[in-house]
N, C-alpha and C. Protein backbone atom coordinates (compact mmCIF):
# COMPACT_ATOMS: atom_id res chain seq x y z
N UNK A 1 24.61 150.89 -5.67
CA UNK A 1 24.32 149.55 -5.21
C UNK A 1 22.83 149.48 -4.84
N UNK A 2 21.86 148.38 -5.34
CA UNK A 2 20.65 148.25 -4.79
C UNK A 2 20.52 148.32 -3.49
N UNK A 3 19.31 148.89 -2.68
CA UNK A 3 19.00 148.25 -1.88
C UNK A 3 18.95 146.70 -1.61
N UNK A 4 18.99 146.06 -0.52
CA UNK A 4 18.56 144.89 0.10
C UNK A 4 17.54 144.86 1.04
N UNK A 5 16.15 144.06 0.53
CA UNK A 5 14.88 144.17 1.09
C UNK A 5 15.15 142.63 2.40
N UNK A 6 16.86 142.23 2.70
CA UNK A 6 16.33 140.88 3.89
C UNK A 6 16.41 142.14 5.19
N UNK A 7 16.05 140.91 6.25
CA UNK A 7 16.28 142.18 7.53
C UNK A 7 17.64 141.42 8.04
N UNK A 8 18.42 142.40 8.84
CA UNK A 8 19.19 141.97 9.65
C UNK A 8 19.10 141.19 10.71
N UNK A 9 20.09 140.24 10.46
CA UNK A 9 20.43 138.81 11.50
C UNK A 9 20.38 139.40 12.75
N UNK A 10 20.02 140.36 13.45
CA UNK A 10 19.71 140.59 15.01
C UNK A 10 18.22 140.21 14.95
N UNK A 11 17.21 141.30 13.99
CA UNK A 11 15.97 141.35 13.99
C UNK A 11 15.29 139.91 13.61
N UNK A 12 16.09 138.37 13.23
CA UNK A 12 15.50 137.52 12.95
C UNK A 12 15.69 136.38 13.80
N UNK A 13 16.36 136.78 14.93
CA UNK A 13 16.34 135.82 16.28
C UNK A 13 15.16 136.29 17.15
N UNK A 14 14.78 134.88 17.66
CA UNK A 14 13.89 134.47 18.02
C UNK A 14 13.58 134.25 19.77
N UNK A 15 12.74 135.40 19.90
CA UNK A 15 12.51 135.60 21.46
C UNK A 15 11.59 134.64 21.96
N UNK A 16 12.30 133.13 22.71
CA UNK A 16 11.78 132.61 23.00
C UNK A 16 10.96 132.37 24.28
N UNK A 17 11.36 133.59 25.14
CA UNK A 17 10.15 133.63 26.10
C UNK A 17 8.76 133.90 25.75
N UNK A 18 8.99 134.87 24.75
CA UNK A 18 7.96 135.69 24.10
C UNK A 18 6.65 134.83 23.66
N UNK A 19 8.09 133.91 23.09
CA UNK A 19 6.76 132.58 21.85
C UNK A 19 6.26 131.46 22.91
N UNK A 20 6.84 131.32 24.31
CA UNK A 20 6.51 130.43 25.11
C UNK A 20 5.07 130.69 25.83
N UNK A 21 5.40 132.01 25.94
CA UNK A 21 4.14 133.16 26.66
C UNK A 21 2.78 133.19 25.97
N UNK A 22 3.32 132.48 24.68
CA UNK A 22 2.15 133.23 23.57
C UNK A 22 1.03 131.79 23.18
N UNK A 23 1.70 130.39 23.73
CA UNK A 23 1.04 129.42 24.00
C UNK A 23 0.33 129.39 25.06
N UNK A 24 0.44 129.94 26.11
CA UNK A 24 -0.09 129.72 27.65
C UNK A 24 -1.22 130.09 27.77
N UNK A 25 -2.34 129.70 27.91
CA UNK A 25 -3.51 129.93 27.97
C UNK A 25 -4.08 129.43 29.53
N UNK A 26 -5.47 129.65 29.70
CA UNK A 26 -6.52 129.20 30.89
C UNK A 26 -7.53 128.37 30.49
N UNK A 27 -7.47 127.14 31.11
CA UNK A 27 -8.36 126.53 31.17
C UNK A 27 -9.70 126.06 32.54
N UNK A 28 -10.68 126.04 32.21
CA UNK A 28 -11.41 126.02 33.08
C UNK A 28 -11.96 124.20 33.51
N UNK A 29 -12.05 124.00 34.57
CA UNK A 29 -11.92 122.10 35.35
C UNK A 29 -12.74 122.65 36.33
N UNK A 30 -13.36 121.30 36.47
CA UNK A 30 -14.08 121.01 37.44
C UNK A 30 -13.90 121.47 38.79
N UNK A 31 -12.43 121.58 39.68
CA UNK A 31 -11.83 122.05 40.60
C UNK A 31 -11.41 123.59 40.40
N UNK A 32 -11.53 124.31 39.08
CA UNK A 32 -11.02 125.38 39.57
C UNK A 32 -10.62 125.54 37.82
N UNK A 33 -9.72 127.14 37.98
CA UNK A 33 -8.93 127.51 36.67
C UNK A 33 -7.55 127.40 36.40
N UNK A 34 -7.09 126.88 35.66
CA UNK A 34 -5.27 126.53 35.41
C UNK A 34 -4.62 126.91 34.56
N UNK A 35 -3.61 127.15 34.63
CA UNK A 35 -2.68 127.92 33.50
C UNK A 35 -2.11 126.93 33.07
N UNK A 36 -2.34 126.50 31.71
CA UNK A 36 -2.14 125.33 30.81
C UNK A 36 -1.03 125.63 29.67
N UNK A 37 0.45 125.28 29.85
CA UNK A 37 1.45 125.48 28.73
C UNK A 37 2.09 124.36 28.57
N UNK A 38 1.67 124.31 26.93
CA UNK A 38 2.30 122.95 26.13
C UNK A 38 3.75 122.90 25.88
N UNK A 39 4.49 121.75 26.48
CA UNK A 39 6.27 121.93 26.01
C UNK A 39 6.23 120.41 25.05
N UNK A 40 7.06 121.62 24.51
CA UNK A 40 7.50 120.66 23.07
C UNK A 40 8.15 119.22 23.22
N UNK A 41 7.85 118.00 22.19
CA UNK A 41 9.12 117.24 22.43
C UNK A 41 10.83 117.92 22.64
N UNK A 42 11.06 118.79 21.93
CA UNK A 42 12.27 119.11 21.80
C UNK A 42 12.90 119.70 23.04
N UNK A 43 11.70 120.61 23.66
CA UNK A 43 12.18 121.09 24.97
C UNK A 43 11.83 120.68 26.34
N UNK A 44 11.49 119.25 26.33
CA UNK A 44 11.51 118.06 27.38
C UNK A 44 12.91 117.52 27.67
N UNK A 45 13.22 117.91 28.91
CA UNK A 45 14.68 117.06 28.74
C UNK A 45 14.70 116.41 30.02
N UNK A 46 13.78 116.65 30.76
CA UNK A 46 13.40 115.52 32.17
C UNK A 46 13.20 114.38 32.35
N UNK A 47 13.01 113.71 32.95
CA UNK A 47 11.73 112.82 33.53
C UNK A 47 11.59 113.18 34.45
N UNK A 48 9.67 112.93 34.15
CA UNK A 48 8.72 113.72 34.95
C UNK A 48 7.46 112.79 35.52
N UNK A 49 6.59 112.44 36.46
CA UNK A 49 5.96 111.65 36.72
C UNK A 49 4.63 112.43 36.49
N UNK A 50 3.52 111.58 35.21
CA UNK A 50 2.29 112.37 35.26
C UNK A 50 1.50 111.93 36.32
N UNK A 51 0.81 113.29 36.72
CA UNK A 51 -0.09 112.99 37.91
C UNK A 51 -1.35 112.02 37.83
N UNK A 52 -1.48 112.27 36.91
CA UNK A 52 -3.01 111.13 35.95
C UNK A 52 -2.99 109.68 35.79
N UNK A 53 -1.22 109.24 35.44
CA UNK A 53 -1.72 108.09 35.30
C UNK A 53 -0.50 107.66 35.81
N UNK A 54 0.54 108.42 36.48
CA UNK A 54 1.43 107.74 37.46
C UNK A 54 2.62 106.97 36.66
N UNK A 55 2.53 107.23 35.46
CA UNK A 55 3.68 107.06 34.43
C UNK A 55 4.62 107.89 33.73
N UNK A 56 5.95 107.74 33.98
CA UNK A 56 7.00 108.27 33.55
C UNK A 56 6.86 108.94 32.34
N UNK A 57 6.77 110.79 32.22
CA UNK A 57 7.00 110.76 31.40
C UNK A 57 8.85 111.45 30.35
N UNK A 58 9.00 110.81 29.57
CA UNK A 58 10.91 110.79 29.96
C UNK A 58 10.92 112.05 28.44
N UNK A 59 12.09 111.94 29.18
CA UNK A 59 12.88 113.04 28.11
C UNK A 59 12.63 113.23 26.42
N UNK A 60 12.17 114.04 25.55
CA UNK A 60 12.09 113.82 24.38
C UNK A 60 10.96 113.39 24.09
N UNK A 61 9.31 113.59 25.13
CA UNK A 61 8.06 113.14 24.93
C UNK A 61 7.46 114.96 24.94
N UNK A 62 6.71 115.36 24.31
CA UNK A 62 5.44 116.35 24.32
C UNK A 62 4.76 116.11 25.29
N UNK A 63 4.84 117.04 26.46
CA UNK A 63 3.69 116.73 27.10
C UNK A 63 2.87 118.03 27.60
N UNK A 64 2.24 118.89 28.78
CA UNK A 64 1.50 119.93 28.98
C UNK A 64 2.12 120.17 30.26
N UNK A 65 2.35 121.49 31.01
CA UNK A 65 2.82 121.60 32.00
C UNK A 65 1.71 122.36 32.83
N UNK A 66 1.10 122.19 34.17
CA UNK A 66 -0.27 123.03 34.40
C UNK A 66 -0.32 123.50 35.79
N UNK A 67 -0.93 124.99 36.39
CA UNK A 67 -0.58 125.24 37.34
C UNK A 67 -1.92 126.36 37.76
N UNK A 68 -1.77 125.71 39.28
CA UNK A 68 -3.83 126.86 39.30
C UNK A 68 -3.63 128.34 38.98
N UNK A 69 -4.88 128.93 38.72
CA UNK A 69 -4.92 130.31 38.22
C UNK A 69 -5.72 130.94 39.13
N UNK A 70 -5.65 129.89 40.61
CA UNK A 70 -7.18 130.65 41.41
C UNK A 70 -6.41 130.29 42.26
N UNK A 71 -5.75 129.69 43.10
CA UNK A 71 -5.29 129.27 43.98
C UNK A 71 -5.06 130.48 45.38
N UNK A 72 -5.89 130.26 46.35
CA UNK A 72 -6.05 130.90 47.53
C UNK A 72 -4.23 131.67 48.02
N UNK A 73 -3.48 130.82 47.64
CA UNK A 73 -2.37 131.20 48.98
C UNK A 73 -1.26 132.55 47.61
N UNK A 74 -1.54 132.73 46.42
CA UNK A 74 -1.07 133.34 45.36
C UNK A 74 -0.50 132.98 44.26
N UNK A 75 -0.09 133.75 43.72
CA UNK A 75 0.52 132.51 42.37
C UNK A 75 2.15 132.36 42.32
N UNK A 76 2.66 132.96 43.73
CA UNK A 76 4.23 132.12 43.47
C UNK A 76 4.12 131.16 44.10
N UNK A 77 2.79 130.64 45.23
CA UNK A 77 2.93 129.60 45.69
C UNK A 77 2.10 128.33 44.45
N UNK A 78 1.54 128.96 43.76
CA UNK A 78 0.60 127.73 42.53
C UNK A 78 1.89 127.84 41.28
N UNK A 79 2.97 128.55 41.09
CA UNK A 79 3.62 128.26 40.24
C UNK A 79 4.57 127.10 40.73
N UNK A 80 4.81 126.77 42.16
CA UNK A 80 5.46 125.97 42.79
C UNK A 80 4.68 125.19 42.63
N UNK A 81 3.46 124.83 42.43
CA UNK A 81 2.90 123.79 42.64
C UNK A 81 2.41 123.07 40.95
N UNK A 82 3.51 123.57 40.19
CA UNK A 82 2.86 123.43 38.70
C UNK A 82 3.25 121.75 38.83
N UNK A 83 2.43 121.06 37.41
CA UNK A 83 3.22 119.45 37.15
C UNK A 83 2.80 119.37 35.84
N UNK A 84 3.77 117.98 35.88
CA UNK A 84 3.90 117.94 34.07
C UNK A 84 2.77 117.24 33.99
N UNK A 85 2.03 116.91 33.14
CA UNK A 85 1.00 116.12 32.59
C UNK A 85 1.20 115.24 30.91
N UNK A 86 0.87 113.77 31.04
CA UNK A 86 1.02 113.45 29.65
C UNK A 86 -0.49 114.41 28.81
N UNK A 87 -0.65 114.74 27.48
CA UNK A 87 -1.28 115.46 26.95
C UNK A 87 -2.49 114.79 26.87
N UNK A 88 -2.61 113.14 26.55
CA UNK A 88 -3.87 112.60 27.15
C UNK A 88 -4.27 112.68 28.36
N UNK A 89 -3.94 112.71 28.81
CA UNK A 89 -4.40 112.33 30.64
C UNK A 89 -5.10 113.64 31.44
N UNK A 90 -4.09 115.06 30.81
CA UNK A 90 -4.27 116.45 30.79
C UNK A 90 -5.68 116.21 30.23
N UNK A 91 -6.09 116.17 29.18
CA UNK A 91 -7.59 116.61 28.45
C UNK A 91 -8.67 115.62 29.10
N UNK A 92 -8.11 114.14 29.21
CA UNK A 92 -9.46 113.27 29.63
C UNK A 92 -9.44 113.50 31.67
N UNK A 93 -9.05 114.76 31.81
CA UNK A 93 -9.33 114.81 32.99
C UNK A 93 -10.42 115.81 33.50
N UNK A 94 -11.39 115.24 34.54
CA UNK A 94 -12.58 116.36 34.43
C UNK A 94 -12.38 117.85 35.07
């Protein structure tokens, strides 16, 4: 019998912390440095109020989720303090 060059159905599921981790980047603002991770339309299932422009943003929208990277008191207290942001409002902010 030939070999078979697919891989096995364990090795082709998809570690999605992994790929969540692998978007998260730092950005640098006027106030300081933030840990900036983009959630998908698909994996929005809230409503969430953006801080920028004070509008709902609801379930099934793309938006940025952001949280300080400098923050004095540590970072389980700045991961508590993360918020959603619409993705405009996130960038046109200084």
């Amino acid at each position: 019998m030939p070999r078979s060059n697919r891989r096995r159905r364990e090795a082709e599921e998809l570690d999605l912390d992994r790929v969540l981790r692998g978007r998260l980047h730092v950005e640098a603002k006027r106030d300081g440095r933030w840990h900036v991770q983009p959630l998908s339309a698909a994996s929005a299932v809230k409503t969430y109020v953006c801080p920028g422009c004070g509008l709902d943003i609801t379930p099934g929208t793309g938006h940025t989720v952001t949280w300080r990277a400098d923050g004095i008191l540590g970072p389980d207290d700045d991961l508590a303090g993360r918020r959603h942001w619409h993705l405009h409002c996130w960038r046109i902010r200084p």
